[in-house]
N, C-alpha and C. Protein backbone atom coordinates (compact mmCIF):
# COMPACT_ATOMS: atom_id res chain seq x y z
N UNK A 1 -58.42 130.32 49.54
CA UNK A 1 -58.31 129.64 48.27
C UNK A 1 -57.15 130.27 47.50
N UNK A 2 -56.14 129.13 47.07
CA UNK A 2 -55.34 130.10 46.37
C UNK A 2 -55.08 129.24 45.14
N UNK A 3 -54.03 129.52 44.34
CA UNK A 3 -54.11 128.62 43.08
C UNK A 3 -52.46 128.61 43.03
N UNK A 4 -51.52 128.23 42.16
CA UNK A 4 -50.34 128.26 42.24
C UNK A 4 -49.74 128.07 40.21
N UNK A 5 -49.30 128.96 40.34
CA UNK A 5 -48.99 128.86 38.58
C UNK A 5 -48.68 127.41 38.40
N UNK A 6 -47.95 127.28 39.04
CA UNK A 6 -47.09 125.18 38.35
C UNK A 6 -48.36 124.76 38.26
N UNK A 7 -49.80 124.87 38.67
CA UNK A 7 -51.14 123.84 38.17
C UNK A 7 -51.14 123.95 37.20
N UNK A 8 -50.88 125.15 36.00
CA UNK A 8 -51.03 124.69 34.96
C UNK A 8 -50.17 124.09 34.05
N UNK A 9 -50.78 122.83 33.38
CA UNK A 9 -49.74 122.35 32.27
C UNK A 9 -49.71 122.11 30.80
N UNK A 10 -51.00 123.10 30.27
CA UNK A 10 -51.28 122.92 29.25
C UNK A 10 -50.76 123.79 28.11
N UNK A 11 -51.37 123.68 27.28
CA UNK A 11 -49.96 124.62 26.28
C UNK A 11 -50.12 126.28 26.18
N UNK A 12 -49.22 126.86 26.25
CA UNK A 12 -48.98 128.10 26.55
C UNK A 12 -49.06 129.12 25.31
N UNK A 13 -49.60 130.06 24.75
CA UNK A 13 -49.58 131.03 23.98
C UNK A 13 -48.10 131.64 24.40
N UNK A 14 -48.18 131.91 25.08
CA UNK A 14 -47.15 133.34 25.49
C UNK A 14 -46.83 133.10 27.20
N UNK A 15 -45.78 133.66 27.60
CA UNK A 15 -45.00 133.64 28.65
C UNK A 15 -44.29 134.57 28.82
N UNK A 16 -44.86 135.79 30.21
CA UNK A 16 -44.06 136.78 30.72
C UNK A 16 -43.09 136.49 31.90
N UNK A 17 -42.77 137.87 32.43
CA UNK A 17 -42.11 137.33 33.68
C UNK A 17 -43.80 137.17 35.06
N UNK A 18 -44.65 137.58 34.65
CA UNK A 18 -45.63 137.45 35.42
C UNK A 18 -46.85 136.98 34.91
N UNK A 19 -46.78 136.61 33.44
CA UNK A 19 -48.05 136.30 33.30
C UNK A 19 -47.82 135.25 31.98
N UNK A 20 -49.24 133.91 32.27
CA UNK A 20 -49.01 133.14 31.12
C UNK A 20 -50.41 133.67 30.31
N UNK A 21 -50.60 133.30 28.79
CA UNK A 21 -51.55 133.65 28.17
C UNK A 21 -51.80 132.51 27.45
N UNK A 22 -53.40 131.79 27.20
CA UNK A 22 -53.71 130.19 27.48
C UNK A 22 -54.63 130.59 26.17
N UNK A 23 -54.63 129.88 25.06
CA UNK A 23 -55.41 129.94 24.26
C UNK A 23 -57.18 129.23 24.60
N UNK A 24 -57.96 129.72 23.98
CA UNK A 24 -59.62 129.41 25.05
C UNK A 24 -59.55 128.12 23.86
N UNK A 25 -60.68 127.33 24.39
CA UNK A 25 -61.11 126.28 23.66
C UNK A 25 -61.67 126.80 22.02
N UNK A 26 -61.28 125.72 21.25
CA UNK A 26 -62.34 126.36 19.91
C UNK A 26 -63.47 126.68 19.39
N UNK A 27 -64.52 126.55 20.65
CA UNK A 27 -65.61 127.07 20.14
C UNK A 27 -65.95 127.98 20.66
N UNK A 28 -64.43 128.79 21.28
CA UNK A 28 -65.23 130.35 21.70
C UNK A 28 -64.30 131.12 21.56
N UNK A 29 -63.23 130.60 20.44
CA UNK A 29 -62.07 131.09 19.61
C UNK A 29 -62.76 132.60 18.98
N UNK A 30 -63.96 132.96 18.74
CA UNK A 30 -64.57 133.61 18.07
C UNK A 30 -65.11 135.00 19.33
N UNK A 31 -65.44 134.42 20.27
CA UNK A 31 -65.49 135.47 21.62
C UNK A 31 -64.53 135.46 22.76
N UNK A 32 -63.85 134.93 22.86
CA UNK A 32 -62.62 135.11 23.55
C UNK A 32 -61.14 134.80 23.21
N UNK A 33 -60.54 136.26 22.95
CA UNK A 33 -58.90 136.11 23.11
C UNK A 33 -58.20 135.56 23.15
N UNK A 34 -58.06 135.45 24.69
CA UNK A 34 -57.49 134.36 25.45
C UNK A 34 -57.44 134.45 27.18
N UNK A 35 -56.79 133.39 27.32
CA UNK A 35 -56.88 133.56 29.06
C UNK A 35 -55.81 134.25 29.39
N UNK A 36 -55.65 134.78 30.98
CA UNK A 36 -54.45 135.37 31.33
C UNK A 36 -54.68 134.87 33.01
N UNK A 37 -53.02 134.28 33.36
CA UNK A 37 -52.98 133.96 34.44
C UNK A 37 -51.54 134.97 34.46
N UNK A 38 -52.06 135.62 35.86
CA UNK A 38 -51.25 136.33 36.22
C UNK A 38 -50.34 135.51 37.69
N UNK A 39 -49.02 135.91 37.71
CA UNK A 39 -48.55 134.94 38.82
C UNK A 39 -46.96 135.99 39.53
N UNK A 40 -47.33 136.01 40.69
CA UNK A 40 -46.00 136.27 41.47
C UNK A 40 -44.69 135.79 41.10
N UNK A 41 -43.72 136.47 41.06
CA UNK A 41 -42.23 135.97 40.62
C UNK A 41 -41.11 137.21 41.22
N UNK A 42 -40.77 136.87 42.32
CA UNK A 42 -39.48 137.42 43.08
C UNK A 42 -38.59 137.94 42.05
N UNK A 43 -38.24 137.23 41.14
CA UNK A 43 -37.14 137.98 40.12
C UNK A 43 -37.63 139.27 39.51
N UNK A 44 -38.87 139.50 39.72
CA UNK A 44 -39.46 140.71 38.76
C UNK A 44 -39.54 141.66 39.59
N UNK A 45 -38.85 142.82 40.58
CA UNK A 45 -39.24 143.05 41.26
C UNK A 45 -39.63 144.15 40.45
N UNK A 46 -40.97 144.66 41.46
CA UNK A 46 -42.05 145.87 41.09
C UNK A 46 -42.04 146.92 42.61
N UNK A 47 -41.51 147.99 42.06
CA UNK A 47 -41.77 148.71 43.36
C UNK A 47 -42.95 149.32 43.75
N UNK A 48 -42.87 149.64 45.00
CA UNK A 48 -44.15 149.87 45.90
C UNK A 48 -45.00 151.18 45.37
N UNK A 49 -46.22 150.86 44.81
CA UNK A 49 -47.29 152.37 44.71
C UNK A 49 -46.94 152.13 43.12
N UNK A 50 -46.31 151.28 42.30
CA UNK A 50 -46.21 151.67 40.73
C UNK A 50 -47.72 151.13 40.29
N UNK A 51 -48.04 151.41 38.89
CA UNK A 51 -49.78 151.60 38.61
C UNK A 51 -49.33 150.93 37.21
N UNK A 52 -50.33 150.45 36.59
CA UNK A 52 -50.40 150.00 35.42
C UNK A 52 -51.47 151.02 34.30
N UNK A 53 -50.93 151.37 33.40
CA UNK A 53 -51.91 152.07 32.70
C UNK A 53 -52.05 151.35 31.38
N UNK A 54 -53.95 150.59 31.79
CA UNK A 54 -54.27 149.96 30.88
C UNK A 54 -55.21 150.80 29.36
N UNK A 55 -54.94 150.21 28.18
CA UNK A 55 -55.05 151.20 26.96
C UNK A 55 -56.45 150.78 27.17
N UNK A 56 -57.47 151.91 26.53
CA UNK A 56 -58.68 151.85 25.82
C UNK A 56 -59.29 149.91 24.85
N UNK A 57 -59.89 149.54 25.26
CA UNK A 57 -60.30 148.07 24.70
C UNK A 57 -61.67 148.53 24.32
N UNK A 58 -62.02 147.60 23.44
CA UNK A 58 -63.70 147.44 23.22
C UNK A 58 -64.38 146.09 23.74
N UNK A 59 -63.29 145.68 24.12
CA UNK A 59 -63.82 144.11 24.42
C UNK A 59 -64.35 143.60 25.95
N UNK A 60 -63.55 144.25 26.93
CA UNK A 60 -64.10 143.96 28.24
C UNK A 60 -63.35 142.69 28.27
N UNK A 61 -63.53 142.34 29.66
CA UNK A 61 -62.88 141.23 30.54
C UNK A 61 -63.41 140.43 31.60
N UNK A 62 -63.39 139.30 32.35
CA UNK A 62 -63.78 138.84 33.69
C UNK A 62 -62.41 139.04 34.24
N UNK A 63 -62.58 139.48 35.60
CA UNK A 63 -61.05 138.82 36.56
C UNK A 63 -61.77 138.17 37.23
N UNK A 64 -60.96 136.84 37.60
CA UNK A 64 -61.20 135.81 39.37
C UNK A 64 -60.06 136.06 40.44
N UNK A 65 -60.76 136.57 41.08
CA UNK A 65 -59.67 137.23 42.36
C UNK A 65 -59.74 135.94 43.37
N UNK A 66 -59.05 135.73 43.65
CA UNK A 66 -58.59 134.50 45.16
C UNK A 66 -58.27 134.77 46.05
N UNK A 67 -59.30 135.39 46.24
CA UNK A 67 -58.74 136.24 48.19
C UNK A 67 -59.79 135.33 49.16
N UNK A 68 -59.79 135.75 50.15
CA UNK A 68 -60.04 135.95 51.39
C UNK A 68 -62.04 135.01 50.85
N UNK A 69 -62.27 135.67 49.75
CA UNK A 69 -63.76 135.31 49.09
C UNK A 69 -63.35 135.21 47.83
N UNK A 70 -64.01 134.41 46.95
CA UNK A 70 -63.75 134.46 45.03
C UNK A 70 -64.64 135.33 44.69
N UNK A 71 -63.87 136.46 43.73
CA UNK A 71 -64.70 137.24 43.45
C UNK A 71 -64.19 137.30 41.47
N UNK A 72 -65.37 137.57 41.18
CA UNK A 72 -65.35 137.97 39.76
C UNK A 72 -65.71 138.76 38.99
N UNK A 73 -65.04 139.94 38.83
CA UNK A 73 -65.34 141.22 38.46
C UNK A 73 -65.38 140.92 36.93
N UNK A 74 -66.27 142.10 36.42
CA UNK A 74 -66.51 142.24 34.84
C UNK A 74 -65.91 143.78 34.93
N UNK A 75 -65.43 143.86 33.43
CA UNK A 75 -64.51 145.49 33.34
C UNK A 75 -65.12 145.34 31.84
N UNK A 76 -65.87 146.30 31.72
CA UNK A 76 -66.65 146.72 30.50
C UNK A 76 -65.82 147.42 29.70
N UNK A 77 -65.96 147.51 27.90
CA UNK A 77 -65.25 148.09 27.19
C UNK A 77 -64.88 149.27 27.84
N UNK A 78 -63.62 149.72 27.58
CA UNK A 78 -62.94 151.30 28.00
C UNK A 78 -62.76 152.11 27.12
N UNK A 79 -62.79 153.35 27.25
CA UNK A 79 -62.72 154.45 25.86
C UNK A 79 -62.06 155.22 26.41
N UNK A 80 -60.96 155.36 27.63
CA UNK A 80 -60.40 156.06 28.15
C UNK A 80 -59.03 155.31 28.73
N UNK A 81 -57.77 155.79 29.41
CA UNK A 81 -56.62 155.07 30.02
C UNK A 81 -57.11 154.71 31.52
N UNK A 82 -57.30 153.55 32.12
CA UNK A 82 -57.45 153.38 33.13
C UNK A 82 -56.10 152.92 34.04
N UNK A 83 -55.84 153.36 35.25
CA UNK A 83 -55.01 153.28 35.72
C UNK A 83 -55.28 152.47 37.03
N UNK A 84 -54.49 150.88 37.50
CA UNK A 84 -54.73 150.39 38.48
C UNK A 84 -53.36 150.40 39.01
N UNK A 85 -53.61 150.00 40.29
CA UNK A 85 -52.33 149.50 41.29
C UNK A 85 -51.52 148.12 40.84
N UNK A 86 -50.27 148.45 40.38
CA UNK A 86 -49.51 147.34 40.33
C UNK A 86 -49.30 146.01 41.12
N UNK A 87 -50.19 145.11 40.84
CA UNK A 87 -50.20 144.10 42.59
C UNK A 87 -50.01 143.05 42.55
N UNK A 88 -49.09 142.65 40.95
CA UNK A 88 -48.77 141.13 40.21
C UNK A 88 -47.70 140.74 41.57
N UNK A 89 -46.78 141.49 41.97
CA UNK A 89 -46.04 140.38 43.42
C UNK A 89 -46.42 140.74 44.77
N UNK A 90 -48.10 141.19 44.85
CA UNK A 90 -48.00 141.75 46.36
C UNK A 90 -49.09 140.55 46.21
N UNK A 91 -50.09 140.17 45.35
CA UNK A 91 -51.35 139.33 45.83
C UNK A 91 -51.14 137.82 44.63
N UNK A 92 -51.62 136.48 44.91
CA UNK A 92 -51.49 135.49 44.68
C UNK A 92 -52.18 135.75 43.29
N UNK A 93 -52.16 134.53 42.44
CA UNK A 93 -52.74 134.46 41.41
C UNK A 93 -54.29 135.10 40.90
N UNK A 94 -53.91 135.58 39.48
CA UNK A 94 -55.60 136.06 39.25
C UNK A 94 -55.49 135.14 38.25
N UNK A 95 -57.03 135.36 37.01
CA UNK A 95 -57.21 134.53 36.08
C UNK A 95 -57.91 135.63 35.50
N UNK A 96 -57.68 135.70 34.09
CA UNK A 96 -58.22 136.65 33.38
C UNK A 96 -59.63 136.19 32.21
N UNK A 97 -60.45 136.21 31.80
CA UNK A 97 -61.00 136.34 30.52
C UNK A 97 -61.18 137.39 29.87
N UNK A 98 -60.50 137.25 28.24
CA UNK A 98 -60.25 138.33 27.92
C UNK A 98 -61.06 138.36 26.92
N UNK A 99 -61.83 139.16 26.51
CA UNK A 99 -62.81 138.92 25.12
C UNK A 99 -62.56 139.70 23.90
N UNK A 100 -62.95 139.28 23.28
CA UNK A 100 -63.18 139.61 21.95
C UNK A 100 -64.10 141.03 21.72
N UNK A 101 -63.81 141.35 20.49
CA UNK A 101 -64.68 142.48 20.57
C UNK A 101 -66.05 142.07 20.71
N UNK A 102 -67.44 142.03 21.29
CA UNK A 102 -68.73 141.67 21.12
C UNK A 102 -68.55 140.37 22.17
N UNK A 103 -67.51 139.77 22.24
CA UNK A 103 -67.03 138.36 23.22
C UNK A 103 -68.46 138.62 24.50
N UNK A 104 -68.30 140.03 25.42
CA UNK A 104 -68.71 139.87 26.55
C UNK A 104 -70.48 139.98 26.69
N UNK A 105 -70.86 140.65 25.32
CA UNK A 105 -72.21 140.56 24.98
C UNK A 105 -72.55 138.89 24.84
N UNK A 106 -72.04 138.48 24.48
CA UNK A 106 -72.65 136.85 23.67
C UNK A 106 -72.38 135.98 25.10
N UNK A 107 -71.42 136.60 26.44
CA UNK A 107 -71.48 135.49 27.24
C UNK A 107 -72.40 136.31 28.18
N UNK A 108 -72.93 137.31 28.36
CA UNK A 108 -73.74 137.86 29.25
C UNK A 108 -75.36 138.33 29.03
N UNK A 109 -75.33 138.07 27.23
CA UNK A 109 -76.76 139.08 26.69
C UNK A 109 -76.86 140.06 27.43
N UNK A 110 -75.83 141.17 28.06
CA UNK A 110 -76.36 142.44 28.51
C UNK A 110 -75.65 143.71 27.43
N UNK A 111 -77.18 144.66 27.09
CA UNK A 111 -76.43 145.54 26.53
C UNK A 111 -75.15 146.12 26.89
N UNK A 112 -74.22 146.02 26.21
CA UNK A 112 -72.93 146.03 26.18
C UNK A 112 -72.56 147.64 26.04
N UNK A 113 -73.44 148.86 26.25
CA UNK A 113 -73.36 150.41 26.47
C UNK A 113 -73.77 150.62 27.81
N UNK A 114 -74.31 150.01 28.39
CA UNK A 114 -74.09 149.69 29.83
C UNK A 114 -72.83 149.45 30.58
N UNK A 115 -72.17 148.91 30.09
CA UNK A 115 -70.77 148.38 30.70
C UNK A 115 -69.50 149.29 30.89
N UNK A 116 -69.81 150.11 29.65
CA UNK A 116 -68.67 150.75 28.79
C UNK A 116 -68.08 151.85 30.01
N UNK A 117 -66.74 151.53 29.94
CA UNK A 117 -65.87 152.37 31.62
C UNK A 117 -66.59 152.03 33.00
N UNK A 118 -66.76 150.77 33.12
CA UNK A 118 -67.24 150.73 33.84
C UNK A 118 -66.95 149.20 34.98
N UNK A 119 -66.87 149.00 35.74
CA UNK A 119 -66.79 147.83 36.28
C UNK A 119 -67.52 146.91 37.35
N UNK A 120 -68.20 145.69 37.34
CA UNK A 120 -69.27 145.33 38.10
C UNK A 120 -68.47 144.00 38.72
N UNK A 121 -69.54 143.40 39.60
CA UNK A 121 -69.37 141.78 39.94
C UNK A 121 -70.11 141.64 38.79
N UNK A 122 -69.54 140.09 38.50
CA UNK A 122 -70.47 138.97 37.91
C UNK A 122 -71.59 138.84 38.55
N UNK A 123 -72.17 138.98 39.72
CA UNK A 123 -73.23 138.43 40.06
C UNK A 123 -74.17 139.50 39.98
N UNK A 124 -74.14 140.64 39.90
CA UNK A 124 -74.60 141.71 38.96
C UNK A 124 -75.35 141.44 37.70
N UNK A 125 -74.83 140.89 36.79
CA UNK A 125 -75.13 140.31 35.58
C UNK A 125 -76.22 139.27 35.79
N UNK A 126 -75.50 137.97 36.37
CA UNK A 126 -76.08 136.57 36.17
C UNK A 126 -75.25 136.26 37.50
N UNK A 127 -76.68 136.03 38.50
CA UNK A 127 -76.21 135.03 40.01
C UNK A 127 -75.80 133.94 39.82
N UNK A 128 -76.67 133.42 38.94
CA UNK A 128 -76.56 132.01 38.74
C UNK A 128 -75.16 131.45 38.23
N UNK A 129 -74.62 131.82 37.56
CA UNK A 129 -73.29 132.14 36.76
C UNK A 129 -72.62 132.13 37.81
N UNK A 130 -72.47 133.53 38.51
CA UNK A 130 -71.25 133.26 39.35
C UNK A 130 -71.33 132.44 40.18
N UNK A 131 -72.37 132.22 41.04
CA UNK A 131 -73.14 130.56 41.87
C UNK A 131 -72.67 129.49 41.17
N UNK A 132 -72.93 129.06 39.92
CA UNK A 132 -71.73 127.41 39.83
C UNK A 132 -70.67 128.02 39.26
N UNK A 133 -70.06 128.89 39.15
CA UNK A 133 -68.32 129.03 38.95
C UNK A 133 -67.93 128.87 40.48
N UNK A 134 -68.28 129.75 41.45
CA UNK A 134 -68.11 129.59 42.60
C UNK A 134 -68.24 128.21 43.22
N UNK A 135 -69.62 127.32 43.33
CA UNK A 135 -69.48 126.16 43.65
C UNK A 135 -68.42 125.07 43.08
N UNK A 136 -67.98 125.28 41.92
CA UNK A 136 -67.00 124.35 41.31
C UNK A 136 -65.81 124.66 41.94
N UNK A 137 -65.49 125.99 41.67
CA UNK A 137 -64.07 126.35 41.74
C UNK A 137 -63.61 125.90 43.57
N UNK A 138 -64.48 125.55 44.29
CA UNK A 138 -64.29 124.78 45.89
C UNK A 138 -63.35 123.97 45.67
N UNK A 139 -63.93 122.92 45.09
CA UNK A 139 -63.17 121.45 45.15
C UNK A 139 -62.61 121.60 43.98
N UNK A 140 -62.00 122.38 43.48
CA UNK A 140 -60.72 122.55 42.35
C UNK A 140 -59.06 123.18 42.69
N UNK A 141 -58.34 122.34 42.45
CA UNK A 141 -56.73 122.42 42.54
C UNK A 141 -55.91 122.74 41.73
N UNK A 142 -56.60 122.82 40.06
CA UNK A 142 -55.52 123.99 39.35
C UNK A 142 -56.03 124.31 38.62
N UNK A 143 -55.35 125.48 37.72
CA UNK A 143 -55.59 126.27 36.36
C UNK A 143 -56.21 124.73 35.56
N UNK A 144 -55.24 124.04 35.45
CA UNK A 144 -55.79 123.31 34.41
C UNK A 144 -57.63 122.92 34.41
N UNK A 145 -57.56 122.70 35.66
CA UNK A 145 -59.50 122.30 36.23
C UNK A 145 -60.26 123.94 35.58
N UNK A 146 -59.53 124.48 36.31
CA UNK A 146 -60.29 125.90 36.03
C UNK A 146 -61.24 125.94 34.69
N UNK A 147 -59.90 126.02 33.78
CA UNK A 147 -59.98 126.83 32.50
C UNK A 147 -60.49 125.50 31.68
N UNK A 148 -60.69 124.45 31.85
CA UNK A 148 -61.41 123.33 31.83
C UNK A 148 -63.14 123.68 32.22
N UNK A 149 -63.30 124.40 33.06
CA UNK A 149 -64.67 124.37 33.70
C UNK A 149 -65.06 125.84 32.70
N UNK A 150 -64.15 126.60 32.87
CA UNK A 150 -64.08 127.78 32.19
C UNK A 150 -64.76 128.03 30.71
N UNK A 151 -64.02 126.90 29.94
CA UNK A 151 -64.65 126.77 28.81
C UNK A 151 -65.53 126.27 28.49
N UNK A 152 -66.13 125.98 29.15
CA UNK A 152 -67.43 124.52 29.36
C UNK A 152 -68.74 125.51 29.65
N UNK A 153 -68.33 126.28 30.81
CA UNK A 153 -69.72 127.54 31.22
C UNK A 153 -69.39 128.62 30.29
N UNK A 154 -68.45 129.23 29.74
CA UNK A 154 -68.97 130.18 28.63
C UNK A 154 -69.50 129.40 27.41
N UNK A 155 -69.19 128.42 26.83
CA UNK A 155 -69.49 127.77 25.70
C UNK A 155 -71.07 127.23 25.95
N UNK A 156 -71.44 127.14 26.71
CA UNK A 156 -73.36 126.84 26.86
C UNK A 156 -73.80 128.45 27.20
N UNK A 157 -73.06 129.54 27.74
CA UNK A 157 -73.49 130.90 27.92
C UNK A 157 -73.53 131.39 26.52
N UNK A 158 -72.41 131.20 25.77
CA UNK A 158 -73.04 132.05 24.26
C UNK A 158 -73.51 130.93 23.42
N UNK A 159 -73.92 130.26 23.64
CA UNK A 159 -75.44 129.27 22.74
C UNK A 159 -76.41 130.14 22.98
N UNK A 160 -76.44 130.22 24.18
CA UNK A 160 -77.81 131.18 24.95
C UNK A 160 -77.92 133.04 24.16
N UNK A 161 -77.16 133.28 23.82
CA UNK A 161 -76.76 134.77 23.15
C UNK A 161 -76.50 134.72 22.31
N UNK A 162 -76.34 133.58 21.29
CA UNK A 162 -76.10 133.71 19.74
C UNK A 162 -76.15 135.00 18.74
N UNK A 163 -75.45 135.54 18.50
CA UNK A 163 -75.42 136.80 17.38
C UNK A 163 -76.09 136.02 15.88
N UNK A 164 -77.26 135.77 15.52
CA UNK A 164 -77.52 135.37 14.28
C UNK A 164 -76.81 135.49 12.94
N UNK A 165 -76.26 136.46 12.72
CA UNK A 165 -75.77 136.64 11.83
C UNK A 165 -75.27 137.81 11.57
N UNK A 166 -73.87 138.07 10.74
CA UNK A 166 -73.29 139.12 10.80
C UNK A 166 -73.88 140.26 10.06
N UNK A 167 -73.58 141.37 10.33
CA UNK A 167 -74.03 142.88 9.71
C UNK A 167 -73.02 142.89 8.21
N UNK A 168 -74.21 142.84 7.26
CA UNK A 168 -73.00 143.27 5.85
C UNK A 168 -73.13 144.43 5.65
N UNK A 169 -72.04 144.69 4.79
CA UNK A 169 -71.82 146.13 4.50
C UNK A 169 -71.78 146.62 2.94
């Protein structure tokens, strides 16, 4: 399964040499960021063994990896520099969800001090979840379907986790 940046054609936040950033639908403007599609590009070259050192977040993330199997990792708030392998031109497209602060509580209801430096599958969390992202994402041919389906299963996931009401101060 692979995906190919040109699927998407919808309107763009931001544009790197490797990555586009997709504003989420509006009713989860409030728990998620935004999207991030990461994409291969020959002009950028990245040499071999370089690492990315990502800053401290409170918010946490999903990745959808397109390998060999779809996999969808959760990366729980960080309080420390985490350092991964640079692999934007060695492996095909990822897809990011990026959350908000509290974002990954309201789409998972899992205590969210559990998570913290830490990284799981989705199916860890909620089978079921990653079971129809997985069944959809089969018979799907681009970002645009994706992040279409994307917003559709988090937006009935935080109905289900509603934060009642905010903490005053």
């Amino acid at each position: 399964m692979e995906f190919k940046i040109e699927s998407y054609t919808g309107n763009i936040l931001n544009k790197t040499k490797n990555h586009l950033y997709i504003e989420p639908c509006k009713e989860l403007k409030h728990v998620v960021a935004h999207y991030t599609i990461t994409f291969q590009n020959s002009e950028n070259p990245i040499s071999e063994g370089s690492v990315l050192n990502l800053i401290p977040d409170v918010s946490g993330c999903f990745v959808f990896r397109f390998l060999d199997e779809f996999i969808v990792s959760v990366w729980g708030p960080t309080t420390k520099v985490v350092t991964v392998k640079n692999d934007l031109n060695l492996v095909g497209s990822k897809f990011f969800v990026e959350f908000l602060p509290g974002g990954l509580y309201q789409v998972l209801g899992v205590d969210i001090s559990k998570t913290v430096d830490k990284k799981y599958e989705l199916q860890d969390f909620n089978q079921e979840l990653f079971d129809e992202i997985n069944n959809r994402i089969q018979s799907m041919d681009s970002f645009d379907e994706i992040i279409k389906m994307v917003n559709k299963l988090l937006t009935r996931e935080v109905k289900k986790n509603k934060i009642e009401k905010s903490i005053g101060i």
